[in-house]
N, C-alpha and C. Protein backbone atom coordinates (compact mmCIF):
# COMPACT_ATOMS: atom_id res chain seq x y z
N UNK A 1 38.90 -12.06 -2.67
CA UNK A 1 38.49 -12.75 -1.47
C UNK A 1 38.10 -11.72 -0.41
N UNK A 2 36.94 -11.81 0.28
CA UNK A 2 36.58 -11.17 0.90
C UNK A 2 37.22 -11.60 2.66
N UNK A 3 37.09 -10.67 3.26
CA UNK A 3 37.66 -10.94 4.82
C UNK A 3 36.31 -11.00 5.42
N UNK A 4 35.76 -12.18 6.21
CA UNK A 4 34.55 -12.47 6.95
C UNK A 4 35.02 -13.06 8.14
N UNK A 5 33.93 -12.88 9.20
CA UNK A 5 34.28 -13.51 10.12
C UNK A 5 34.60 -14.77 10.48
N UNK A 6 34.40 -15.72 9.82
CA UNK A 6 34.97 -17.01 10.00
C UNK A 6 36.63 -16.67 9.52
N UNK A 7 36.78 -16.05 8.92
CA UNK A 7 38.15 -16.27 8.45
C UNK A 7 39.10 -14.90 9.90
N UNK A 8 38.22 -14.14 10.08
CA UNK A 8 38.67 -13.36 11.43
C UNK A 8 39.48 -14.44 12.51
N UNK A 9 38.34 -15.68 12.81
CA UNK A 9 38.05 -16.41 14.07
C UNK A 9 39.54 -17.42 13.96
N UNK A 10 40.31 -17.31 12.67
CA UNK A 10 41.34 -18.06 12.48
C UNK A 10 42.75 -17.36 12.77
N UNK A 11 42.30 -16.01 12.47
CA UNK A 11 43.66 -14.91 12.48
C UNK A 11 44.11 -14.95 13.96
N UNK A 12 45.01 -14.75 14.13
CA UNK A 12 45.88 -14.68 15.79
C UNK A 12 46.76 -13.27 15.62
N UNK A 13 46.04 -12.40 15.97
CA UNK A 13 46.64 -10.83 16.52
C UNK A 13 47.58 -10.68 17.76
N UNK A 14 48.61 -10.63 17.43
CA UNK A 14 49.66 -10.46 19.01
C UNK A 14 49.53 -8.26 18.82
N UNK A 15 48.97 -7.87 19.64
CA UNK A 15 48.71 -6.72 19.67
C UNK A 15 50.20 -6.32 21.07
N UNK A 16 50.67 -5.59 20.34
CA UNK A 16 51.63 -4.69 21.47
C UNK A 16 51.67 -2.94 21.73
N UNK A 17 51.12 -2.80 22.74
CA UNK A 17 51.12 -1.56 22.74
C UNK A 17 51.18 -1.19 24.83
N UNK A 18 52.01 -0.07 24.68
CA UNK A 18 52.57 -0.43 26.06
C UNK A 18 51.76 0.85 27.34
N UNK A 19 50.60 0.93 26.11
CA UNK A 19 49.81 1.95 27.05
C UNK A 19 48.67 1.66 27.29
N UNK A 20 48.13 1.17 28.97
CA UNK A 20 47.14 0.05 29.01
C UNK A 20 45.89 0.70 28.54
N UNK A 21 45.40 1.77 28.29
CA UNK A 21 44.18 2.20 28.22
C UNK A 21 43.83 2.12 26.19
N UNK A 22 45.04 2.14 25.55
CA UNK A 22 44.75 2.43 23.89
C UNK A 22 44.61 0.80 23.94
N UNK A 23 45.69 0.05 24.78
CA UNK A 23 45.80 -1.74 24.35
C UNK A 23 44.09 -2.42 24.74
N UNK A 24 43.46 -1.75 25.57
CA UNK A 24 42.33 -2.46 26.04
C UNK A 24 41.19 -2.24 25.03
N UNK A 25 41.46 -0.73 24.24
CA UNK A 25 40.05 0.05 23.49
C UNK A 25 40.71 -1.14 22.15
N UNK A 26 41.45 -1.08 21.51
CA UNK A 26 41.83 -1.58 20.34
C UNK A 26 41.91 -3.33 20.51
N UNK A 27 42.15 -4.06 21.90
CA UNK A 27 41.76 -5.30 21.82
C UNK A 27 39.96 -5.56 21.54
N UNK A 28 39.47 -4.58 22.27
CA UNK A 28 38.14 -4.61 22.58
C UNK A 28 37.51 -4.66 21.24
N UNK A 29 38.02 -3.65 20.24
CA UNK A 29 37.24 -3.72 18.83
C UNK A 29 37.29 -4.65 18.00
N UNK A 30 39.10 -5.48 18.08
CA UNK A 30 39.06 -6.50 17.07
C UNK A 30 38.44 -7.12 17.83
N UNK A 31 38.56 -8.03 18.68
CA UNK A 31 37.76 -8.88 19.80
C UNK A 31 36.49 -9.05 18.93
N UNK A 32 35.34 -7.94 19.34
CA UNK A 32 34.13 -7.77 18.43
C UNK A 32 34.17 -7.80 17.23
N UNK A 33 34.99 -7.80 16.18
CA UNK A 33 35.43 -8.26 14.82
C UNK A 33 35.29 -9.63 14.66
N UNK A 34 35.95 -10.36 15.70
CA UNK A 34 35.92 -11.66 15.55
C UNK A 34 37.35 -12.03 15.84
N UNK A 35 38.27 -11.58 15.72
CA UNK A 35 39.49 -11.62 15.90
C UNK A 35 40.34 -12.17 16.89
N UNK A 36 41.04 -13.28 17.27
CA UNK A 36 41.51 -13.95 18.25
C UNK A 36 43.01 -12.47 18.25
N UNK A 37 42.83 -11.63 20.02
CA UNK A 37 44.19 -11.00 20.21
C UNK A 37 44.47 -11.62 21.41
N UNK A 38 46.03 -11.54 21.42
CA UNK A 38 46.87 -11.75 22.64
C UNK A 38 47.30 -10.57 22.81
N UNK A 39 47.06 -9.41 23.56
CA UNK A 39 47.26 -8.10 23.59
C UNK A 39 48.60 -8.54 24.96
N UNK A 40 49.06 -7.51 24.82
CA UNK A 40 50.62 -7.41 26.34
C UNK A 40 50.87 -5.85 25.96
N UNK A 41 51.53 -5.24 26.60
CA UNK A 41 52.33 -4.14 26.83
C UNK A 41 53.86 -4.41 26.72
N UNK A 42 54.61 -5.56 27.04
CA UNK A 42 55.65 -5.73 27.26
C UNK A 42 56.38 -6.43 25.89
N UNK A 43 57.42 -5.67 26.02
CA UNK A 43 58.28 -6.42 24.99
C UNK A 43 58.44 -7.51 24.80
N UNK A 44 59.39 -7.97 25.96
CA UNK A 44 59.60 -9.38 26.34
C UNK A 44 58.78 -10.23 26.05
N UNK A 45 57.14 -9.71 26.50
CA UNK A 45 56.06 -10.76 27.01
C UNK A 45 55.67 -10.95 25.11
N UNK A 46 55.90 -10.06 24.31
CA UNK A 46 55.60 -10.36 22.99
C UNK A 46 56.26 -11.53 22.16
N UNK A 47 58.01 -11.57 22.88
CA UNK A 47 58.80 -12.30 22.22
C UNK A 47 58.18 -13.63 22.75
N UNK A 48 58.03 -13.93 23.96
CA UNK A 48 57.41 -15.03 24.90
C UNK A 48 56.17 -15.21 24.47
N UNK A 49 55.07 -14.45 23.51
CA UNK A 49 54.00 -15.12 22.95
C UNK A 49 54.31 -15.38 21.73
N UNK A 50 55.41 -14.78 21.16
CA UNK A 50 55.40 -15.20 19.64
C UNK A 50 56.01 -16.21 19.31
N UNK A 51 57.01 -16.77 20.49
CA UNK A 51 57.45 -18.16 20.22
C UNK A 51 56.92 -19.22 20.85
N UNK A 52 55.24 -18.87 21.20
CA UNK A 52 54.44 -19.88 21.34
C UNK A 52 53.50 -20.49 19.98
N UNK A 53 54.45 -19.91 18.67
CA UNK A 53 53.34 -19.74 17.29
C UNK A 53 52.42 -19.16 17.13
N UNK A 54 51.63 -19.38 16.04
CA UNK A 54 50.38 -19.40 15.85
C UNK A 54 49.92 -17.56 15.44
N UNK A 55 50.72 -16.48 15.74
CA UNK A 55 50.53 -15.54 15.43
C UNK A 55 50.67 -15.11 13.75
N UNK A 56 49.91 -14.22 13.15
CA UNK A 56 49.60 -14.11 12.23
C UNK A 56 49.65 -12.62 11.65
N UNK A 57 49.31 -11.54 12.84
CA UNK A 57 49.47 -10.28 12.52
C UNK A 57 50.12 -10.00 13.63
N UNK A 58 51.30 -9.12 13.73
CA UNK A 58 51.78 -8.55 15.09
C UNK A 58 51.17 -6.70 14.40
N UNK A 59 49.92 -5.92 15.46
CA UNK A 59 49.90 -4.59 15.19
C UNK A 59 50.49 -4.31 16.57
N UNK A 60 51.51 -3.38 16.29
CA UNK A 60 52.76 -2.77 17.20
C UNK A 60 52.38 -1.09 17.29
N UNK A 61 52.20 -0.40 17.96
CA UNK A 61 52.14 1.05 18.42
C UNK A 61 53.50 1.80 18.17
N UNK A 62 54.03 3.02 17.92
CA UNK A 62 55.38 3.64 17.10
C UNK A 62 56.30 3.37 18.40
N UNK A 63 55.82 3.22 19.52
CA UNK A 63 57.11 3.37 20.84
C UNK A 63 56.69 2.26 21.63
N UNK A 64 57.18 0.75 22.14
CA UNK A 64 56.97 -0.09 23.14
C UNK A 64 57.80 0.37 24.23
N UNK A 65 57.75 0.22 25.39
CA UNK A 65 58.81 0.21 26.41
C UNK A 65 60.06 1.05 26.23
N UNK A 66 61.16 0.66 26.07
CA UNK A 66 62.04 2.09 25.67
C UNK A 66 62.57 2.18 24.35
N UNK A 67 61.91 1.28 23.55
CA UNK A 67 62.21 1.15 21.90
C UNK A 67 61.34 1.39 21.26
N UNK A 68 61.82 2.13 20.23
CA UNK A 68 61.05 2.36 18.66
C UNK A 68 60.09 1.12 18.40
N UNK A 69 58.98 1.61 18.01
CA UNK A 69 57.80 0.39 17.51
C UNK A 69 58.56 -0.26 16.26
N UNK A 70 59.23 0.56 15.41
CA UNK A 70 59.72 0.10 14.42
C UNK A 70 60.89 -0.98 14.75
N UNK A 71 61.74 -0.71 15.72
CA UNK A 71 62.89 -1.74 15.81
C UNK A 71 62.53 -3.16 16.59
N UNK A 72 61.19 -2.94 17.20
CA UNK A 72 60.96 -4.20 18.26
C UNK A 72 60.14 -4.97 17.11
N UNK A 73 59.57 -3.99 15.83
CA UNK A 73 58.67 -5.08 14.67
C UNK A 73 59.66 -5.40 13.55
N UNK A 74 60.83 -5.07 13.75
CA UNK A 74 62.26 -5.82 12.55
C UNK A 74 62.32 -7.00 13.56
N UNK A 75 62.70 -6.99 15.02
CA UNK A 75 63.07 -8.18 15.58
C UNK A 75 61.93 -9.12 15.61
N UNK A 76 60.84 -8.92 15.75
CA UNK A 76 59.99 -10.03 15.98
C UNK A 76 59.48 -10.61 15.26
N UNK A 77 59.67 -9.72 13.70
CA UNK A 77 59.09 -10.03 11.95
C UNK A 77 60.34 -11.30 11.93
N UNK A 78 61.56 -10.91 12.29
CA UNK A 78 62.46 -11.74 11.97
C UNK A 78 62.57 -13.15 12.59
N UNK A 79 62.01 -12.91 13.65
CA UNK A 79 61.32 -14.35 14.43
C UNK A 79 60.40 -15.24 13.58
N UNK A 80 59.05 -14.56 12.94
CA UNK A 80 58.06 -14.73 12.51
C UNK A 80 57.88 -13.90 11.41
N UNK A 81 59.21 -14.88 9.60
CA UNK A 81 58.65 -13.62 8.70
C UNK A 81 57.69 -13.89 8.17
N UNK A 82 56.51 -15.25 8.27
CA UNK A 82 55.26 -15.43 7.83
C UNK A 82 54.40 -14.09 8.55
N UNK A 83 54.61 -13.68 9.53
CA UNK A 83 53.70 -12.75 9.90
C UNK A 83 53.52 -11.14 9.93
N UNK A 84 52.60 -10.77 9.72
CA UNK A 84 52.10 -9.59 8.58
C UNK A 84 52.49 -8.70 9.85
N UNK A 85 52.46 -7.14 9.57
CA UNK A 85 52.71 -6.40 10.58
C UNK A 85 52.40 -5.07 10.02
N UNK A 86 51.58 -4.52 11.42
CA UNK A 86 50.91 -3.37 10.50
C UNK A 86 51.14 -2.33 12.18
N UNK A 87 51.87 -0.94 11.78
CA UNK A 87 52.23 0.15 12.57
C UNK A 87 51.07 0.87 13.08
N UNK A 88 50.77 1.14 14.14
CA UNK A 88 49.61 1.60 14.67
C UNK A 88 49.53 2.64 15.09
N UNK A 89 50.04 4.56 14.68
CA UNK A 89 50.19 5.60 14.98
C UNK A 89 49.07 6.16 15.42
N UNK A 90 48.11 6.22 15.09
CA UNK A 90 47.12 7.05 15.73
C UNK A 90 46.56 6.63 16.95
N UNK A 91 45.38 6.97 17.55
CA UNK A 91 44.50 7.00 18.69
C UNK A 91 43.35 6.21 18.20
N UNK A 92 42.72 5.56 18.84
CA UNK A 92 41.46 4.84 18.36
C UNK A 92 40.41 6.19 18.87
N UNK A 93 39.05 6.10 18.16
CA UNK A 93 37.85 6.73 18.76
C UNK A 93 37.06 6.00 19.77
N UNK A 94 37.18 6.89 21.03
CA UNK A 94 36.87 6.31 22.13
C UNK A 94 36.46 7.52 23.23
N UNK A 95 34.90 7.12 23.88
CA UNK A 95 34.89 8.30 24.68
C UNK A 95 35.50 8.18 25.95
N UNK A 96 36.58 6.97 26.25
CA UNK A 96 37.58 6.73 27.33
C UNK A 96 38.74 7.88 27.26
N UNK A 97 39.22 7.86 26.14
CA UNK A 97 40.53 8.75 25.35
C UNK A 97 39.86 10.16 25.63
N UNK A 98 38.10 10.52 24.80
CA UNK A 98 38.37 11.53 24.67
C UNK A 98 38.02 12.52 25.82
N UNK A 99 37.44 11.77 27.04
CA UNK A 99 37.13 12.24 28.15
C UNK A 99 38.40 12.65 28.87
N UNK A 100 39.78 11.90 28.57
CA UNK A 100 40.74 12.05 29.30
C UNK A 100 41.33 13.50 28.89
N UNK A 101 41.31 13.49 27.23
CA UNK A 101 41.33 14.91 26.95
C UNK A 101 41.16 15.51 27.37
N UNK A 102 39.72 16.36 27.24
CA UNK A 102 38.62 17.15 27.35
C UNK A 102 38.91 17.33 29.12
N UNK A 103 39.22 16.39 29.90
CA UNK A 103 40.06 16.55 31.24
C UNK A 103 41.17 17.74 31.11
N UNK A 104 41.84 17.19 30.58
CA UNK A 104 43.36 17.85 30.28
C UNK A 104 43.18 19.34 29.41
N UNK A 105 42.55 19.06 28.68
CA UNK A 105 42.39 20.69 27.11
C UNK A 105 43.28 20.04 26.50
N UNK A 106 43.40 19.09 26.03
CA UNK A 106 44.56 18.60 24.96
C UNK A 106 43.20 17.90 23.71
N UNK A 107 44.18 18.37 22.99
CA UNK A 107 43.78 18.56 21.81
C UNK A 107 44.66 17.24 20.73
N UNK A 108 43.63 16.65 19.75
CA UNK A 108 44.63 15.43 19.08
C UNK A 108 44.75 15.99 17.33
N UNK A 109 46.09 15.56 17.05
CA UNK A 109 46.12 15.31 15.41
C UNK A 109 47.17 14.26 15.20
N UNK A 110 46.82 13.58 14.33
CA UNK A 110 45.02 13.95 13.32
C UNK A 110 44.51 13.20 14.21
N UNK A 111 43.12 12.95 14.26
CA UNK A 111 41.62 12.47 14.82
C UNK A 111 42.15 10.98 14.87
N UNK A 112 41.06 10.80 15.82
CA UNK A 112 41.54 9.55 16.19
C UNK A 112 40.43 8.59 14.86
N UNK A 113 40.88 7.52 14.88
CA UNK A 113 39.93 6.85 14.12
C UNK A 113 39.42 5.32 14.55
N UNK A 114 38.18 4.86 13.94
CA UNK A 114 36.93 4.44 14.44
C UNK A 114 37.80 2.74 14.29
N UNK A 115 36.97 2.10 15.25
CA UNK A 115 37.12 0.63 15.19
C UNK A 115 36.82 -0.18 13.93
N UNK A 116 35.71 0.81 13.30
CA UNK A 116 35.58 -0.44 12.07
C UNK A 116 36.86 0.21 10.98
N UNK A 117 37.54 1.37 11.14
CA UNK A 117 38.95 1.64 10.20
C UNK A 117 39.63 0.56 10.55
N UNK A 118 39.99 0.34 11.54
CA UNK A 118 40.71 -0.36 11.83
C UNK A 118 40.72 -1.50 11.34
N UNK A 119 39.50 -2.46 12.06
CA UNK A 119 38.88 -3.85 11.32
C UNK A 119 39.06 -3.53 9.80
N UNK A 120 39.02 -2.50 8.96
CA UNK A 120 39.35 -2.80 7.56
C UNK A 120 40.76 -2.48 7.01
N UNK A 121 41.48 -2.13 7.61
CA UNK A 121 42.99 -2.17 7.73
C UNK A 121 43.26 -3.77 8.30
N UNK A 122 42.89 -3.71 9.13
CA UNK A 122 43.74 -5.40 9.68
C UNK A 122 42.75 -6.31 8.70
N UNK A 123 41.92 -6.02 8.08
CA UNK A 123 41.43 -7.25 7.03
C UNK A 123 42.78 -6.91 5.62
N UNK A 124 42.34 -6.09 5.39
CA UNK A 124 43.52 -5.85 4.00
C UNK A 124 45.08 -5.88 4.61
N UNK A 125 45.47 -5.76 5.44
CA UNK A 125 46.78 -6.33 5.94
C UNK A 125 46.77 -8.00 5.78
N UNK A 126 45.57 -8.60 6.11
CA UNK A 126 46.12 -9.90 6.37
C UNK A 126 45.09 -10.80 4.69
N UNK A 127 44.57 -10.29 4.09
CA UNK A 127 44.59 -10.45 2.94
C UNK A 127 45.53 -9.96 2.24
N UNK A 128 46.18 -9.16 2.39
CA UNK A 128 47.66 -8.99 1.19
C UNK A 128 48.51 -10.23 1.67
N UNK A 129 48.74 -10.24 3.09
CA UNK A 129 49.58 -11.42 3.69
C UNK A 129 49.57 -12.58 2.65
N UNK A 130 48.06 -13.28 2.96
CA UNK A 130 47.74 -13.98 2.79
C UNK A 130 48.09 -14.47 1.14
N UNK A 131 47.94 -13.52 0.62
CA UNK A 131 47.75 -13.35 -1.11
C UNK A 131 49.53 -14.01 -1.71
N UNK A 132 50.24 -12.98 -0.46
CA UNK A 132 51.43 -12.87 -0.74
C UNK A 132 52.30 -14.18 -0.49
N UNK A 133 51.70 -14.86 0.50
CA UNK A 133 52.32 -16.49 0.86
C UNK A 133 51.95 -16.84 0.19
N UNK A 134 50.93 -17.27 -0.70
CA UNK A 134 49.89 -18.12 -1.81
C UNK A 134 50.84 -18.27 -2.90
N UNK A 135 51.78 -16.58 -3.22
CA UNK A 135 52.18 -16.98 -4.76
C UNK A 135 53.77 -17.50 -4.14
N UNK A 136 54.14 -17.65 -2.81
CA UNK A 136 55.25 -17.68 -3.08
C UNK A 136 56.06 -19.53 -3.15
């Protein structure tokens, strides 16, 4: 099964990431994917969208607010274990990010990577999902 945009326009992305400039570049790309996100920064405000339903992928950044990305995506998987969840370590490619650099002399590893990586990570995240509720 292929991932197309009609089937994008159904997915519900609760995007958490608590640093407003990566949360805006990475809403912005799925957005143009086709992708329905509820992007927040806040913990709280994640638990408060996810028990409005309807979410489908939570992508979480390694650190929210003063917790591990990993421990705030055990609690909220456990809210919602229909929903897929995929760790978001790197930097997106963006000449927002890399201007801020190139400001600074800071230097990234590894490279940041492109919006359509992404869009094909969150398609094969939510096609395994998907695959994986089917047989169960």
């Amino acid at each position: 099964m292929e991932w197309t945009n009609s089937s994008r326009e159904t997915a519900t992305i609760l995007l958490l990431s608590s640093e407003p400039l990566v949360r805006t570049i990475l809403t912005e790309g799925l957005r143009r994917a086709g992708y329905v996100v509820e992007p927040t920064g806040s913990f709280g405000a994640a638990v408060d969208l996810l028990a409005d339903g309807g979410i489908d992928l939570l992508i979480i950044r390694p650190y929210v607010d003063s917790i591990s990305g990993y421990e705030a995506a055990k609690y909220l998987h456990a809210r919602n274990p229909d929903m897929a969840v995929l760790i978001v370590a790197g930097l997106p490619e963006d000449e927002r990010i890399q201007y801020r650099d190139d400001l600074e002399g800071f230097k990234r590893f590894p490279p940041p990577f492109t919006a359509a990586q992404l869009v094909d990570k969150v398609d094969e995240v939510l096609k395994t999902a998907k695959e994986r509720g089917a047989h169960t």
